[in-house]
Protein backbone atom coordinates (compact mmCIF):
# COMPACT_ATOMS: atom_id res chain seq x y z
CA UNK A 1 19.02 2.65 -4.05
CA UNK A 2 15.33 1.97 -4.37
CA UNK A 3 13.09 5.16 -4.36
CA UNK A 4 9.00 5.36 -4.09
CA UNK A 5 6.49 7.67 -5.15
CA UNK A 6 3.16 7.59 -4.02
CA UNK A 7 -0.36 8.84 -5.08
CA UNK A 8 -4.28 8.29 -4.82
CA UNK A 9 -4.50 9.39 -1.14
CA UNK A 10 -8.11 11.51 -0.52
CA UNK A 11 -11.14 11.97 1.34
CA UNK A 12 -14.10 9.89 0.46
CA UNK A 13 -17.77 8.86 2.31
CA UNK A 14 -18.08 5.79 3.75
CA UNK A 15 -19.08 2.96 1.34
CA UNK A 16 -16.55 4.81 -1.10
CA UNK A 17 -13.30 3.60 -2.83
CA UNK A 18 -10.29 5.14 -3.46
CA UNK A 19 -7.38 3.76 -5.73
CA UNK A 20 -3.54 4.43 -4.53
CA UNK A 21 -0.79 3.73 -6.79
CA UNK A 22 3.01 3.46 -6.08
CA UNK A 23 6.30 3.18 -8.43
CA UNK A 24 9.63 1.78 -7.75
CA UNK A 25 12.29 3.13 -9.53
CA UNK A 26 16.01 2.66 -8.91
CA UNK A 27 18.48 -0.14 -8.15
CA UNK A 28 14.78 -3.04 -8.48
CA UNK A 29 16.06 -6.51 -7.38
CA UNK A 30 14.27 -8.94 -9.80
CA UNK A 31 13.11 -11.17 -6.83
CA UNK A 32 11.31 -8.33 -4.63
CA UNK A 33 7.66 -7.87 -2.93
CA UNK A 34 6.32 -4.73 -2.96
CA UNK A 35 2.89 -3.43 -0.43
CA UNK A 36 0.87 -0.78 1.49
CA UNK A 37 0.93 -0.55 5.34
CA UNK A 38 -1.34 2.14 7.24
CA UNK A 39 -0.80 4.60 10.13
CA UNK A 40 -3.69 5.88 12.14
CA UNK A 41 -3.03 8.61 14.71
CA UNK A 42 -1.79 7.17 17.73
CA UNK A 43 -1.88 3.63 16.67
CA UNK A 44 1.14 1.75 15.68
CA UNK A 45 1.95 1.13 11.81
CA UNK A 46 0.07 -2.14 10.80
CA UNK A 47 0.09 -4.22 7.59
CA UNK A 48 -2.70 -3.86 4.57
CA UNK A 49 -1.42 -5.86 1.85
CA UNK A 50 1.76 -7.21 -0.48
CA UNK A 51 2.37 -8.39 -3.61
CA UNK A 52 5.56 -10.53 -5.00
CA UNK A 53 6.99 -10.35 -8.26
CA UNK A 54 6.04 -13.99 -8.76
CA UNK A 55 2.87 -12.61 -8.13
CA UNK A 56 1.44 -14.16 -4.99
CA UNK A 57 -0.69 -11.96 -2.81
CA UNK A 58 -1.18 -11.07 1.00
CA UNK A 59 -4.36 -9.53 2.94
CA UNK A 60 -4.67 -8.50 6.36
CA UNK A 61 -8.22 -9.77 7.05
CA UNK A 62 -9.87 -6.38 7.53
CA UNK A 63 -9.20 -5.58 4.01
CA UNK A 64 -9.94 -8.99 2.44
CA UNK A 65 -12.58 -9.11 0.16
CA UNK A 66 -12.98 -5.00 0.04
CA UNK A 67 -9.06 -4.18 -0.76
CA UNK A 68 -7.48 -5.48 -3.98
CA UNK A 69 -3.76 -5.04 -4.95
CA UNK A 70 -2.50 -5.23 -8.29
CA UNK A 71 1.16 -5.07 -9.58
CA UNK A 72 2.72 -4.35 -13.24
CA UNK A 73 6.28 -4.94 -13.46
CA UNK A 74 7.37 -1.99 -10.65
CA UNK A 75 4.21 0.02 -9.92
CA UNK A 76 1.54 -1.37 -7.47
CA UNK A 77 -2.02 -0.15 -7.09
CA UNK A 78 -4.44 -0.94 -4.15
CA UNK A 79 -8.01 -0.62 -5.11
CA UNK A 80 -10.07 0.26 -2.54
CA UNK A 81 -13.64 -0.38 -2.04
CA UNK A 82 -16.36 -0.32 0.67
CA UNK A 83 -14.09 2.32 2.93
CA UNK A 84 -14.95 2.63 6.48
CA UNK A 85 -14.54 5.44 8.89
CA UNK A 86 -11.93 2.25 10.48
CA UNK A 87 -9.64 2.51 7.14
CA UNK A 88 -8.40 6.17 7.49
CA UNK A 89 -4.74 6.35 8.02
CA UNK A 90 -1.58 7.32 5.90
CA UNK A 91 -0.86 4.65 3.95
CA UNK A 92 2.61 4.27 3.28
CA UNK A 93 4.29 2.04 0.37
CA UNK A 94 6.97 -0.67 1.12
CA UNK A 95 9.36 -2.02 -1.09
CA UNK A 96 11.58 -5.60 0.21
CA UNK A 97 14.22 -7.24 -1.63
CA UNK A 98 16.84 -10.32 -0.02
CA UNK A 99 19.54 -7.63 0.04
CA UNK A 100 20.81 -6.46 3.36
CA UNK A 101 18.85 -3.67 4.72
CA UNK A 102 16.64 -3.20 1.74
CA UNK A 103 13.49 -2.78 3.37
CA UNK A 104 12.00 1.00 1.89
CA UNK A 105 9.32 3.31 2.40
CA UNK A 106 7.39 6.43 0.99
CA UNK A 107 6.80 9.38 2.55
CA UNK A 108 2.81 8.65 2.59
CA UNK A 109 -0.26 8.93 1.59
CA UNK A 110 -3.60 10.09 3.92
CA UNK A 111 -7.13 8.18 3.11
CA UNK A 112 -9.63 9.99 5.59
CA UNK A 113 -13.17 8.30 5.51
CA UNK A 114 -16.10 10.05 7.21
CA UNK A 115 -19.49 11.34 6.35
């Protein structure tokens, strides 16, 4: 069993950043990727970015060059700068190993962006 805390979620202007964190803690397969994916109301869960233990890196191209993800050993962070009103969601944290099934999630964490 993999569990996942999450924090950093808040309310910022537009033009802001914000910096969420997650930790794995648990049963950690040593050959994992770990990432954030958002949740705006009445949109369907979409992909922000994912980092793998080797340490290559993933963007969805509305957060490239504003979002950065970092990782050390089983906590990830996800820097984010130059928020728009576009970027609020719940932003949840995903953990994937090659085991069956092992695809996990937090409970969430809301960004709201607004003036």
């Amino acid at each position: 069993q993999v569990q996942l805390v999450e924090s950093g979620g808040g309310s910022v202007q537009p033009g802001g950043s914000l910096r969420l964190s997650c930790t794995a803690s648990g049963s950690i397969f040593g050959d994992n990727f770990m990432g954030w994916y958002r949740q705006a109301p009445g949109k369907q869960r979409e992909f922000v970015a994912r980092i793998y233990t080797s340490g290559g890196i993933r963007y969805d191209d509305s957060v490239k060059g504003r979002f950065t993800i970092s990782r050390d050993l089983n906590t990830i962070s996800l820097q984010m700068n130059s928020l728009k009103p576009e970027d609020t969601a719940v932003y949840y944290c995903n953990y994937w190993d090659r085991r069956p099934g092992v695809d996990l999630w937090g409970n969430g964490t809301l960004v709201t962006v607004s003036s």
